[in-house]
Structures are given as structure tokens and as C-alpha cells.
PDB file of N, CA and C in Angstrom:
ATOM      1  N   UNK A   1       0.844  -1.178   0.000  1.00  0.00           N
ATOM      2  CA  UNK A   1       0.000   0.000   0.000  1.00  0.00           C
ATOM      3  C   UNK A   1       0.893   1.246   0.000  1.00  0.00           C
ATOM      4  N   UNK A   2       0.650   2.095  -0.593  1.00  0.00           N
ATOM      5  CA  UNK A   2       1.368   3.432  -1.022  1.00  0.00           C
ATOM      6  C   UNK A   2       0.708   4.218   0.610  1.00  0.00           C
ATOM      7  N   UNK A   3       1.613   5.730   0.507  1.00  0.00           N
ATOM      8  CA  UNK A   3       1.447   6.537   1.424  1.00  0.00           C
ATOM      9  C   UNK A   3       0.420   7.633   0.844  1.00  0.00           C
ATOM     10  N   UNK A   4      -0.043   8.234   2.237  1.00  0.00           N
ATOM     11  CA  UNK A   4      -0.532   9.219   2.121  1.00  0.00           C
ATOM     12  C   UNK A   4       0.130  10.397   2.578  1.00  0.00           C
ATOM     13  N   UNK A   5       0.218  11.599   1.792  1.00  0.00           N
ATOM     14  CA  UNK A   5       1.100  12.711   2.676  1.00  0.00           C
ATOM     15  C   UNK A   5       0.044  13.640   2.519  1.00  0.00           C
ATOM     16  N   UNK A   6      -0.078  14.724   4.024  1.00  0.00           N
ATOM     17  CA  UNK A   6      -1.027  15.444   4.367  1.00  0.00           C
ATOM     18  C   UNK A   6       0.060  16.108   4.529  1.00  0.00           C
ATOM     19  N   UNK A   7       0.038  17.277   3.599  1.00  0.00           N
ATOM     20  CA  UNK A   7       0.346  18.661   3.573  1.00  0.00           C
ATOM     21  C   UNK A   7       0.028  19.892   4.000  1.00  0.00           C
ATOM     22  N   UNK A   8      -0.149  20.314   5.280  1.00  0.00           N
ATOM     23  CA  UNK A   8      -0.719  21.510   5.746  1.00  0.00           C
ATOM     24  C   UNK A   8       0.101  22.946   5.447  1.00  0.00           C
ATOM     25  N   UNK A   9       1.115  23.151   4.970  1.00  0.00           N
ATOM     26  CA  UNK A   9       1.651  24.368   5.132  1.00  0.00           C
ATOM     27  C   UNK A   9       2.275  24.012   3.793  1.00  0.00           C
ATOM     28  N   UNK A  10       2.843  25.357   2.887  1.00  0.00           N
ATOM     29  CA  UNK A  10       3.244  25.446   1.993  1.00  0.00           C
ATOM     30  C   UNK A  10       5.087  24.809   1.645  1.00  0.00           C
ATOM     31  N   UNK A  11       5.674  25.571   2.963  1.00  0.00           N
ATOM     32  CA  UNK A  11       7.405  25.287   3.012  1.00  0.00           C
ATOM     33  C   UNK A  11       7.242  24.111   3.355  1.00  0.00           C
ATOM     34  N   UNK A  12       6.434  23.075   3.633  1.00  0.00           N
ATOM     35  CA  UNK A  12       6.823  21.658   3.807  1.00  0.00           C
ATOM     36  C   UNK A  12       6.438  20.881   2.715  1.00  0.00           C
ATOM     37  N   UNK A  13       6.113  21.470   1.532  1.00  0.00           N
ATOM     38  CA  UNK A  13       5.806  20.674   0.511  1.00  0.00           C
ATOM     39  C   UNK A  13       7.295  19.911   0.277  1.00  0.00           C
ATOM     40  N   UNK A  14       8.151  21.076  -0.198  1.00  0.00           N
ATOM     41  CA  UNK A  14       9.591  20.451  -0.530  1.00  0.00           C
ATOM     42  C   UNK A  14      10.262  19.184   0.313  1.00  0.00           C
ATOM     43  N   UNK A  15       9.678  19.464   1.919  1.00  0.00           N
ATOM     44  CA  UNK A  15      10.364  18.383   2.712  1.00  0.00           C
ATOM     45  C   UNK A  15       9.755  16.836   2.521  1.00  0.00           C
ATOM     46  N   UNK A  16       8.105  16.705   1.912  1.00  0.00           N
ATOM     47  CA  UNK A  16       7.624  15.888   1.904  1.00  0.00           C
ATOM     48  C   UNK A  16       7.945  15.104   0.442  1.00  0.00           C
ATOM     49  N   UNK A  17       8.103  15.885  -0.535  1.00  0.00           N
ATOM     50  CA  UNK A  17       8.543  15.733  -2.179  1.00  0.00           C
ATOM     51  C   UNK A  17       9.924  14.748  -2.162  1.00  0.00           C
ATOM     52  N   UNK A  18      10.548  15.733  -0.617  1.00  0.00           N
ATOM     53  CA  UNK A  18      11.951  15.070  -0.906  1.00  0.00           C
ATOM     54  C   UNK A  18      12.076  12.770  -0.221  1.00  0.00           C
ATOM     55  N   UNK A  19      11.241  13.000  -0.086  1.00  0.00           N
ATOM     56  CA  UNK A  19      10.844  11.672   0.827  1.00  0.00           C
ATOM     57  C   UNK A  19       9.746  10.700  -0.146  1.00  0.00           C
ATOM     58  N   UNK A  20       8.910  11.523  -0.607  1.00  0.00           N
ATOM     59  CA  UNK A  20       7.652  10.766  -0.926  1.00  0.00           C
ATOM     60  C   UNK A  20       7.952   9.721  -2.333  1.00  0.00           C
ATOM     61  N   UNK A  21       7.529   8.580  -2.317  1.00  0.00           N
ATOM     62  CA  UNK A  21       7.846   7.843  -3.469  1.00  0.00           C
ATOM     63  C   UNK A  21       6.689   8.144  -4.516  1.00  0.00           C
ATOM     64  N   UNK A  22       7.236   7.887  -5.799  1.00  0.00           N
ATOM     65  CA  UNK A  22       6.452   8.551  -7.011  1.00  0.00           C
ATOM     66  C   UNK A  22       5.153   8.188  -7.080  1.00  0.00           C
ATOM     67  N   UNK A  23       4.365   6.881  -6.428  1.00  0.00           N
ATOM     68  CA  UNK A  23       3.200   6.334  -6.521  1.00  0.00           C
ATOM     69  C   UNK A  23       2.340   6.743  -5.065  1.00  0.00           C
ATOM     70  N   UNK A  24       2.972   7.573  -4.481  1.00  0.00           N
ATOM     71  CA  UNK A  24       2.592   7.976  -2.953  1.00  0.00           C
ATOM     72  C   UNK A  24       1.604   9.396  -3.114  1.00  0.00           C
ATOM     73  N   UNK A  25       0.325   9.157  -2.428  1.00  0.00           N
ATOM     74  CA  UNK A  25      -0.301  10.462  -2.990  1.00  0.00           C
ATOM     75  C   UNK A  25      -0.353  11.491  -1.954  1.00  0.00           C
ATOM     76  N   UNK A  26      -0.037  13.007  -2.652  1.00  0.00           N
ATOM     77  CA  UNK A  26       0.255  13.964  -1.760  1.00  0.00           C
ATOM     78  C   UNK A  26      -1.013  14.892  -1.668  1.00  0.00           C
ATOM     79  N   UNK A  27      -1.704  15.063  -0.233  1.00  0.00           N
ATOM     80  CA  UNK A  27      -2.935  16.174  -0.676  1.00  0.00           C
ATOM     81  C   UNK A  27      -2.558  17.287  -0.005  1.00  0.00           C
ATOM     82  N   UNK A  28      -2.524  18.341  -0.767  1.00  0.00           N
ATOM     83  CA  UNK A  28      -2.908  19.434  -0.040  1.00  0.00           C
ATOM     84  C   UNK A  28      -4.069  19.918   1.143  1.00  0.00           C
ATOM     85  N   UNK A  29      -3.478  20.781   2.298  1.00  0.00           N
ATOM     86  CA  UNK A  29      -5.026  20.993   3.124  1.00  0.00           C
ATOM     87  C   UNK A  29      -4.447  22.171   3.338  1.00  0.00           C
ATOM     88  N   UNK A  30      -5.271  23.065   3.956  1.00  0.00           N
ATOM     89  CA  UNK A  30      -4.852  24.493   4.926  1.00  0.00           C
ATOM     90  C   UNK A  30      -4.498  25.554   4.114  1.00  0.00           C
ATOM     91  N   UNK A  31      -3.318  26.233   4.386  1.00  0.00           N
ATOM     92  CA  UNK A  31      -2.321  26.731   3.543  1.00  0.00           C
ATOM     93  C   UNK A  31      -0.887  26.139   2.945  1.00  0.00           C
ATOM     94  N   UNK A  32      -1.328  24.676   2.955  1.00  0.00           N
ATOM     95  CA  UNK A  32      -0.870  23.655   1.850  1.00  0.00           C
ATOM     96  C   UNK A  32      -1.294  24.271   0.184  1.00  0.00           C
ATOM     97  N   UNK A  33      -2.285  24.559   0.318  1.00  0.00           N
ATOM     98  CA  UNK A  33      -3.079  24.823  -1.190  1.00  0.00           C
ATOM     99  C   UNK A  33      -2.696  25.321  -1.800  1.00  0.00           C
ATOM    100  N   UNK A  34      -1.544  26.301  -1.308  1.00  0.00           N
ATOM    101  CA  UNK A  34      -1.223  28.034  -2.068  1.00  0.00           C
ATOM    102  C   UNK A  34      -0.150  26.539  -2.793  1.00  0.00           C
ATOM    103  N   UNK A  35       0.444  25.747  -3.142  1.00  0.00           N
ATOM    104  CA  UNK A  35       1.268  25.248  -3.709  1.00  0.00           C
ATOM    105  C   UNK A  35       0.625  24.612  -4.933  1.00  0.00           C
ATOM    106  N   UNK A  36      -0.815  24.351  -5.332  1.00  0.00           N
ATOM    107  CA  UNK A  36      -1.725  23.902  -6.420  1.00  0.00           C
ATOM    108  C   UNK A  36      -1.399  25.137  -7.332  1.00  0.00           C
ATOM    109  N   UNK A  37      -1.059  26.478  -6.992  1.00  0.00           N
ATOM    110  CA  UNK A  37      -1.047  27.024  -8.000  1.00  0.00           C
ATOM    111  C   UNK A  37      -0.535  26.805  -8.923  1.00  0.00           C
ATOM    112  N   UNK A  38      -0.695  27.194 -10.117  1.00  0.00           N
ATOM    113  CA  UNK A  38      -0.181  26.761 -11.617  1.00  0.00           C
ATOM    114  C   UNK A  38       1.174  27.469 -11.552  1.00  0.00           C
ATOM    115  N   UNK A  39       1.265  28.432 -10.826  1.00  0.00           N
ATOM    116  CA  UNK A  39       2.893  28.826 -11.256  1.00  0.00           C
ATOM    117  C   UNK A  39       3.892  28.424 -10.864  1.00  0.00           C
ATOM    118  N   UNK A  40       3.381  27.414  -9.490  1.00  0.00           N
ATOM    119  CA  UNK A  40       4.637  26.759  -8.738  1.00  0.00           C
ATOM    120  C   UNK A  40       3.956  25.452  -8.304  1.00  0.00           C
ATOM    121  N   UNK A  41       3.322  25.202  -8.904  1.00  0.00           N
ATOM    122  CA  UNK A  41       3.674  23.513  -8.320  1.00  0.00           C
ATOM    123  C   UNK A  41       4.370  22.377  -9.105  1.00  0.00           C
ATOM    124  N   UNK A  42       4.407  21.565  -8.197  1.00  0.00           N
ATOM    125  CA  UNK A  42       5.585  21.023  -8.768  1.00  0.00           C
ATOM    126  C   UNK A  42       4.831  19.932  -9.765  1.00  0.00           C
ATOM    127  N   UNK A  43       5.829  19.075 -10.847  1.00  0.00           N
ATOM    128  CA  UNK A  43       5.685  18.425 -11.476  1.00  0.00           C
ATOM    129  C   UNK A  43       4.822  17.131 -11.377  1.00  0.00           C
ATOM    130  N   UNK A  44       4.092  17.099 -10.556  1.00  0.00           N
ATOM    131  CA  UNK A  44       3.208  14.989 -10.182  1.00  0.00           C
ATOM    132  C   UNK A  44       1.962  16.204  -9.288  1.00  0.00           C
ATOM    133  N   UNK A  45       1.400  14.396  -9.711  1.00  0.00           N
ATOM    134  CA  UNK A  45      -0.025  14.372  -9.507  1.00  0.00           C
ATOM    135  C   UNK A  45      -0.147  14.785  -8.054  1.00  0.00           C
ATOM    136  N   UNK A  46      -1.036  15.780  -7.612  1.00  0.00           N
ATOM    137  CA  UNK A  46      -1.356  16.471  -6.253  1.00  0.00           C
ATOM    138  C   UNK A  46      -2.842  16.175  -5.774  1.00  0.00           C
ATOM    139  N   UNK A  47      -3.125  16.304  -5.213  1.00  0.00           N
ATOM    140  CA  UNK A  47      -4.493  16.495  -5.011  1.00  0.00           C
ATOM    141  C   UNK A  47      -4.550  17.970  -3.398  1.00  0.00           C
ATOM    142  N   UNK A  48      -5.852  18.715  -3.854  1.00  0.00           N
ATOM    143  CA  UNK A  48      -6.035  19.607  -2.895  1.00  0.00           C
ATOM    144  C   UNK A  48      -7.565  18.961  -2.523  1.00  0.00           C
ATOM    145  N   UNK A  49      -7.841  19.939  -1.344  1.00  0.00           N
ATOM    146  CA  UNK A  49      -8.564  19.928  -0.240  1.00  0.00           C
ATOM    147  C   UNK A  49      -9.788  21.110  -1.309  1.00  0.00           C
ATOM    148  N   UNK A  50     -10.956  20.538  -1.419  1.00  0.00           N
ATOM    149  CA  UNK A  50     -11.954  21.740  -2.159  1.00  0.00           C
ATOM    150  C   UNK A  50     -12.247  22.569  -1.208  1.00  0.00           C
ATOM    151  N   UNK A  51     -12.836  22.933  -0.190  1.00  0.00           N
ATOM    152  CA  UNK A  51     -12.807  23.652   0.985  1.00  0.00           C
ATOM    153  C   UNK A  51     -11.726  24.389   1.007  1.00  0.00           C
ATOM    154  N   UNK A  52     -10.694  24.526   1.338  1.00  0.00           N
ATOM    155  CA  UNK A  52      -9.283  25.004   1.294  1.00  0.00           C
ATOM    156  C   UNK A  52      -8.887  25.819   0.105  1.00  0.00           C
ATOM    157  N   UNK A  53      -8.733  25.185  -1.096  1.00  0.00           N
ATOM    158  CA  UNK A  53      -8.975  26.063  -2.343  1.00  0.00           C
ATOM    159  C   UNK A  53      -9.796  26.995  -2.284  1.00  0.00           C
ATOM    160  N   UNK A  54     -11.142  26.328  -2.312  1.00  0.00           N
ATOM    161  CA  UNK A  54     -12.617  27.710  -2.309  1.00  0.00           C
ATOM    162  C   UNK A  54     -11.768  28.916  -1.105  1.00  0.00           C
ATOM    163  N   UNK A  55     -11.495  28.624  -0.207  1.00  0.00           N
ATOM    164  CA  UNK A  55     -11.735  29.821   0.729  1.00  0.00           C
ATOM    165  C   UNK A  55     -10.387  30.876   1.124  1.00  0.00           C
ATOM    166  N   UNK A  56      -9.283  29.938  -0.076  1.00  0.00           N
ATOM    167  CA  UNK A  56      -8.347  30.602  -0.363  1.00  0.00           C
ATOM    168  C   UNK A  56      -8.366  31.795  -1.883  1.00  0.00           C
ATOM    169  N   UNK A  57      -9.458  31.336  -2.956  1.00  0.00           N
ATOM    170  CA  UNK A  57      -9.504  32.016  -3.952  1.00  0.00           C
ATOM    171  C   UNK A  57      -8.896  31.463  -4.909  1.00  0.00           C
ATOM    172  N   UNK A  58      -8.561  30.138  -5.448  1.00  0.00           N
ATOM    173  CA  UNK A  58      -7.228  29.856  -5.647  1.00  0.00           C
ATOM    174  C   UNK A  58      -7.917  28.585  -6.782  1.00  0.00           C
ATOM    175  N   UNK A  59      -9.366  28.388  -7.126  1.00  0.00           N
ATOM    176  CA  UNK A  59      -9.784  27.424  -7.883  1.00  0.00           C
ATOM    177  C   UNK A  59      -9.702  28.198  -8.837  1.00  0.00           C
ATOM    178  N   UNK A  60      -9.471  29.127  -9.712  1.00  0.00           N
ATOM    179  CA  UNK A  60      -8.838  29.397 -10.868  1.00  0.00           C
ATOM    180  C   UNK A  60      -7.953  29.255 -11.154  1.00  0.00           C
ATOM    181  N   UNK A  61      -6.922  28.749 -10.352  1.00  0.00           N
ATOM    182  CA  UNK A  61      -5.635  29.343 -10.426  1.00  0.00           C
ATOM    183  C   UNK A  61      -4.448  28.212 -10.304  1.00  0.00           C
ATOM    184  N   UNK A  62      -5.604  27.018 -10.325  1.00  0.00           N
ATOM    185  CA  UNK A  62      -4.896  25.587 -10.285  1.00  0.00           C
ATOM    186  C   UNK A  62      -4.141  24.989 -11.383  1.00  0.00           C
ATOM    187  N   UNK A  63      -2.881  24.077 -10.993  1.00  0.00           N
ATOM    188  CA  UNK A  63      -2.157  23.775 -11.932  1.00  0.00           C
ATOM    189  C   UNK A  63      -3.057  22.259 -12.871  1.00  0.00           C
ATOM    190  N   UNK A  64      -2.857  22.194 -13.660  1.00  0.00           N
ATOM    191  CA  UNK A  64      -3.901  20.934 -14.527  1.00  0.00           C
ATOM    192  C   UNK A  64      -3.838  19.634 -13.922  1.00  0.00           C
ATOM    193  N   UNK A  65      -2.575  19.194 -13.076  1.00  0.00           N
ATOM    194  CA  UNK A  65      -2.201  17.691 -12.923  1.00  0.00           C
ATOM    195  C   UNK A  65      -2.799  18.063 -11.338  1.00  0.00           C
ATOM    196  N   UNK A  66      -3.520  19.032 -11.002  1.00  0.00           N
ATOM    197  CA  UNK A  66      -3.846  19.045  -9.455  1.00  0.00           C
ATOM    198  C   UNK A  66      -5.259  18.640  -9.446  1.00  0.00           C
ATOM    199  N   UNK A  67      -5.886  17.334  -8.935  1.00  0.00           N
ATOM    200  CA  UNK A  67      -7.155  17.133  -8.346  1.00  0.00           C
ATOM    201  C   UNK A  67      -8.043  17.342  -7.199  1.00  0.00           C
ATOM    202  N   UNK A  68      -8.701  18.019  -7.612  1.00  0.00           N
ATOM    203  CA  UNK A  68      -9.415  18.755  -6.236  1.00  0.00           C
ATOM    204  C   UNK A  68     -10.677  18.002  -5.507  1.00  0.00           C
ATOM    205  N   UNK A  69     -10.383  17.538  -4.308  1.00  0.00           N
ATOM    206  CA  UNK A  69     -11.326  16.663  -3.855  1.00  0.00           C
ATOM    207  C   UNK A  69     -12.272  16.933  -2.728  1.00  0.00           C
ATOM    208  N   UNK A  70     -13.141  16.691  -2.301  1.00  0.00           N
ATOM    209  CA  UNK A  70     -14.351  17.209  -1.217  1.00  0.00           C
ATOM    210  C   UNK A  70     -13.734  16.268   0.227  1.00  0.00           C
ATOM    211  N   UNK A  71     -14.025  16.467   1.090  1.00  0.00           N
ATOM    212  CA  UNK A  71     -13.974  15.774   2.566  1.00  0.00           C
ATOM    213  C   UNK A  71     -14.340  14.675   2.214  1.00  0.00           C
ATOM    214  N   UNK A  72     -15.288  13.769   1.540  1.00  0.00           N
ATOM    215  CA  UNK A  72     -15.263  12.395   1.478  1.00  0.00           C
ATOM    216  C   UNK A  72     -14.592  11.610   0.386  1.00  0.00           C
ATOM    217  N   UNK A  73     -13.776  12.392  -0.604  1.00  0.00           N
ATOM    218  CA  UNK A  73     -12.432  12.190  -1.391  1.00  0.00           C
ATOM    219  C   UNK A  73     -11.112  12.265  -0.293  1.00  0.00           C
ATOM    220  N   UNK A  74     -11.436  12.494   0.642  1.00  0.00           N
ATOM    221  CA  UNK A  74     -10.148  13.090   1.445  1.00  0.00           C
ATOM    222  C   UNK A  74     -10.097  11.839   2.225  1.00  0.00           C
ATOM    223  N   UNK A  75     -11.572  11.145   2.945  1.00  0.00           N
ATOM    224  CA  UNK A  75     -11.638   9.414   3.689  1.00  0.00           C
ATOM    225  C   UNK A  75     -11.622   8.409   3.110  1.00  0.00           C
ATOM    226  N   UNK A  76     -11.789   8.586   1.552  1.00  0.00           N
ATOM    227  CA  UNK A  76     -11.382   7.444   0.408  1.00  0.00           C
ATOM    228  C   UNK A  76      -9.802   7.085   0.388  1.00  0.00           C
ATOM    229  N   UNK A  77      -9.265   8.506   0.096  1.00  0.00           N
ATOM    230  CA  UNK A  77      -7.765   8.634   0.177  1.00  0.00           C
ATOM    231  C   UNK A  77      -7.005   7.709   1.673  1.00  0.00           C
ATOM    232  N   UNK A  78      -7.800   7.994   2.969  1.00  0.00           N
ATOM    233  CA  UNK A  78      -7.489   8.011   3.933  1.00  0.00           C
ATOM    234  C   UNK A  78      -7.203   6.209   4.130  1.00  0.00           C
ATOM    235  N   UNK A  79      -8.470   5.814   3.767  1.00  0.00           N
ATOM    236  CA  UNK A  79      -8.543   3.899   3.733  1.00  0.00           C
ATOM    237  C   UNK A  79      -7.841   3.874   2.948  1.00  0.00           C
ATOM    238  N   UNK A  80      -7.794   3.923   1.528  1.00  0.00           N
ATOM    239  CA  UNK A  80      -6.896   3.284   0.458  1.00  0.00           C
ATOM    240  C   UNK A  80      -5.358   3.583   0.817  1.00  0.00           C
ATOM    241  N   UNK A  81      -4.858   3.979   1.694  1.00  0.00           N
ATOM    242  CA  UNK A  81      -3.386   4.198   1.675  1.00  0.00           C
ATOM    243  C   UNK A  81      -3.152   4.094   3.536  1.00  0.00           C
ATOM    244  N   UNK A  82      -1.389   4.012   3.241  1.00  0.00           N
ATOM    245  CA  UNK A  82      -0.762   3.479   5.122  1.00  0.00           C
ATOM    246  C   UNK A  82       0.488   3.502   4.562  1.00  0.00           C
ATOM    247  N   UNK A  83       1.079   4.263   5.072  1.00  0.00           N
ATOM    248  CA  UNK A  83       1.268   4.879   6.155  1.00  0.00           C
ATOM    249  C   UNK A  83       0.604   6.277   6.168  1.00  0.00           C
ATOM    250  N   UNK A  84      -0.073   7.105   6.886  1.00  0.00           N
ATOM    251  CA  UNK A  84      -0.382   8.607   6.947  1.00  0.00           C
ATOM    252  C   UNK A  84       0.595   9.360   7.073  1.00  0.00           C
ATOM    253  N   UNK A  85       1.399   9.848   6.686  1.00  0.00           N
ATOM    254  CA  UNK A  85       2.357  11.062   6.872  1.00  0.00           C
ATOM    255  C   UNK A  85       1.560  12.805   6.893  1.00  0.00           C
ATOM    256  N   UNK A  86       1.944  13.077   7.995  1.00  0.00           N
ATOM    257  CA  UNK A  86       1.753  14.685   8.129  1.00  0.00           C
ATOM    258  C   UNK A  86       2.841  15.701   8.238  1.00  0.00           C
ATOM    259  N   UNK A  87       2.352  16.648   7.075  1.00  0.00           N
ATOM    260  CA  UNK A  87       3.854  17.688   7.536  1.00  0.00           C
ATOM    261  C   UNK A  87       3.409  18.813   7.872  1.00  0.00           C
ATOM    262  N   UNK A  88       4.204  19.190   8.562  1.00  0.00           N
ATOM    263  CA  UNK A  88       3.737  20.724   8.783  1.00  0.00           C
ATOM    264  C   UNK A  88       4.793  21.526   8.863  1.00  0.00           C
TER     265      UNK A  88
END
């Protein structure tokens, strides 16, 4: 089973990127999100937090390979994967 990485803050994206294996899925939450933007995120598949986006302003402004998921995309994610990793 692949990992899950929960991304809450933006400067820990890099620390989690530097660890995470290529089939390991990374979601954005919080002010994790500001990193979906299209001008800086990084290269692999992301997924953000829809809540988080909406209330940041920031669903225009998403990069294409970023999937944006609701709170019960977020407990799908949660079963289908182990270990949970959190960064902050």
C-alpha cells in the first residue's frame, strides 16, 4: 500500500517531495493549497482539499495535474493508503 502525505503548510511541501515515493499520494489541506497554484507547483499528480482552495480564492488558479477533492475524497484517500504522513 502506497502513502498518504497530508500537507498543511506550503514550506513543507519540498520536505515531503523530498521523501515521498512517485506512486505515494500527496494532498494538499490548509495553507498547503497556495502550492496547487499553476505557477509553482511542482511536477506529479497532487491532489487539494476543495474547501481550502474555495476559501483561499485559488480554484482558478490551479495547476492541470492538481485534483481537487471534497472531505469524502479526502476518507477514500485516507482507507486506500498506510502509512499517513503529516507535515507541517
Amino acid at each position: 500500500m502506497t502513502a498518504l502525505h497530508l500537507v498543511n503548510h506550503a514550506a513543507a511541501l519540498r520536505d515531503c517531495l523530498a521523501v515521498a515515493a512517485d506512486d505515494d499520494a500527496v494532498l494538499l489541506i490548509e495553507n498547503g493549497v497556495y502550492m496547487a497554484a499553476k505557477e509553482i507547483a511542482p511536477a506529479r499528480p497532487l491532489y487539494a482539499l476543495d474547501v481550502d482552495v474555495g476559501a483561499r480564492g485559488l480554484a482558478d488558479r490551479l495547476a492541470d495535474h492538481v485534483q481537487v477533492v471534497t472531505d469524502a475524497d479526502f476518507v477514500g484517500l485516507v482507507v486506500a493508503h498506510r502509512p499517513i504522513v503529516t507535515w507541517r
